[in-house]
C-alpha atoms as a PDB file:
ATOM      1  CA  UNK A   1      -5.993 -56.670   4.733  1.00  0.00           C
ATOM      2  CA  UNK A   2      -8.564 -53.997   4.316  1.00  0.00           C
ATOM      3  CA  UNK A   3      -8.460 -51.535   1.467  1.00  0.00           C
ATOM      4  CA  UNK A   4      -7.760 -47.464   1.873  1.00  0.00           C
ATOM      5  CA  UNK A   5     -10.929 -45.588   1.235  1.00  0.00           C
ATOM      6  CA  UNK A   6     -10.112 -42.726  -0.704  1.00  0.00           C
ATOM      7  CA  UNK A   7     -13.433 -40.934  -0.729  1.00  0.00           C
ATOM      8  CA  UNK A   8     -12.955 -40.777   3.273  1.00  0.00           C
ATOM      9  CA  UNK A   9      -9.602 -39.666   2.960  1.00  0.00           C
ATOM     10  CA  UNK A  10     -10.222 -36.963   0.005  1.00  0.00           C
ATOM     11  CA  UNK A  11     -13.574 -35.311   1.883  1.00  0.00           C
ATOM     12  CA  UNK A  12     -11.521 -34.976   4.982  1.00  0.00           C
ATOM     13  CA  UNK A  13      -8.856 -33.052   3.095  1.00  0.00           C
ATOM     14  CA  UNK A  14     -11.617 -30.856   1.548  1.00  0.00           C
ATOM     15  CA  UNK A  15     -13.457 -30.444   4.949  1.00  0.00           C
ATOM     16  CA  UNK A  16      -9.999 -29.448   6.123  1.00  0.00           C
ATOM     17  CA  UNK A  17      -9.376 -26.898   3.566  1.00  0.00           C
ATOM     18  CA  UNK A  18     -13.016 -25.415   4.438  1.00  0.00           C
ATOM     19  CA  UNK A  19     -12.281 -25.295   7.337  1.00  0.00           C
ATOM     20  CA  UNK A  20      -8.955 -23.400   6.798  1.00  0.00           C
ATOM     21  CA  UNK A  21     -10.548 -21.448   4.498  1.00  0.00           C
ATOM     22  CA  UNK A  22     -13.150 -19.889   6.983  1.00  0.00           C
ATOM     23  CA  UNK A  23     -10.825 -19.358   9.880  1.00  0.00           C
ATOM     24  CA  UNK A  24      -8.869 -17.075   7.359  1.00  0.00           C
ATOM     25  CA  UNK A  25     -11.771 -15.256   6.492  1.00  0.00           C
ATOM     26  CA  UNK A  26     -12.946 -14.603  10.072  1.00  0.00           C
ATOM     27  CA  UNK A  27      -9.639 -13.488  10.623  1.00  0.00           C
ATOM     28  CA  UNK A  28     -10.114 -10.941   8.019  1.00  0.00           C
ATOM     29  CA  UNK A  29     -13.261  -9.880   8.300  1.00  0.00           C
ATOM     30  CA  UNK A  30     -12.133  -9.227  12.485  1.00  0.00           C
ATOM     31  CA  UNK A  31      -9.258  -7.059  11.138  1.00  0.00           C
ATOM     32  CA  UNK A  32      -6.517  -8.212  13.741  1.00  0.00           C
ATOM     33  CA  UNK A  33      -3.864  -9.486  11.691  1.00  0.00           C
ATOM     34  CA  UNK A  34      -2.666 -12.666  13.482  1.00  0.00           C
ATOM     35  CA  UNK A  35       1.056 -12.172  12.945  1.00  0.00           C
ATOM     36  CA  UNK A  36       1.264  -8.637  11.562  1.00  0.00           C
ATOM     37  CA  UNK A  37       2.505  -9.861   8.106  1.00  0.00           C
ATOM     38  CA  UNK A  38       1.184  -7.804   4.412  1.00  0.00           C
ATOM     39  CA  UNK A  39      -0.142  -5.083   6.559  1.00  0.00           C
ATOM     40  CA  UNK A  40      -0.441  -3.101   2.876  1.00  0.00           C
ATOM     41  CA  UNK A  41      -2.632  -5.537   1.276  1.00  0.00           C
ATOM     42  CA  UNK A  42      -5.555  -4.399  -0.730  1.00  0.00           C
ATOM     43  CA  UNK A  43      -8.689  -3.903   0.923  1.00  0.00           C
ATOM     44  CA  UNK A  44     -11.697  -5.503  -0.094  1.00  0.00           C
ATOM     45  CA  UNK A  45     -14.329  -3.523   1.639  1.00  0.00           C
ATOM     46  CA  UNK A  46     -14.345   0.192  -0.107  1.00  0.00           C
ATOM     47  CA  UNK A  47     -12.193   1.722   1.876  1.00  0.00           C
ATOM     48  CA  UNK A  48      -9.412   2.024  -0.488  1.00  0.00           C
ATOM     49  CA  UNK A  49     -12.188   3.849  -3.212  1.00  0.00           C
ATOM     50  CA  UNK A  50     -13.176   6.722  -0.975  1.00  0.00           C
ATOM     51  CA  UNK A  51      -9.593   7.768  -0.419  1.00  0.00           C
ATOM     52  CA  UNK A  52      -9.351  11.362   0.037  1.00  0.00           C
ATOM     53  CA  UNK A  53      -7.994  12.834  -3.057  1.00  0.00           C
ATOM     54  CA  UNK A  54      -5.463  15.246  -1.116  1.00  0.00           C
ATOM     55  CA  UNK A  55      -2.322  13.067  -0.327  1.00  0.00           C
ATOM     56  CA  UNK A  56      -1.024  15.700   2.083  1.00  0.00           C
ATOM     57  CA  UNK A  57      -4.074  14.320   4.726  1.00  0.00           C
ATOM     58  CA  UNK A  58      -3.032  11.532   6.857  1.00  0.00           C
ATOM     59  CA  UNK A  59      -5.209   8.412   6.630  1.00  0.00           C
ATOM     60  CA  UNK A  60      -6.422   6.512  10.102  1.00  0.00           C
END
């Protein structure tokens, strides 16, 4: 009976994860939300720090 390698098995899970990891960032960095969920989260970008100081103007 041959033995599980567990090396394999663990750098496919992290390759995985990568993997994950950088689909969610392209997803971000494209700005379509995929299913419209958190559409308050912080942004990472600036955009948040050069809010206009007058709440009364609408932001686009």
């Amino acid at each position: 009976m041959a033995t599980p390698n567990y090396s394999y098995e663990k750098r496919q899970r992290e390759l995985a994860k990568k993997r994950k990891a950088e689909e969610k960032r392209q997803r971000k960095l494209s700005g379509k939300p995929d299913d419209g969920s958190a559409p308050d989260e912080p942004q990472t970008d600036g955009e948040a720090a050069s809010a206009p100081a007058d709440p009364a103007t609408p932001q686009t």
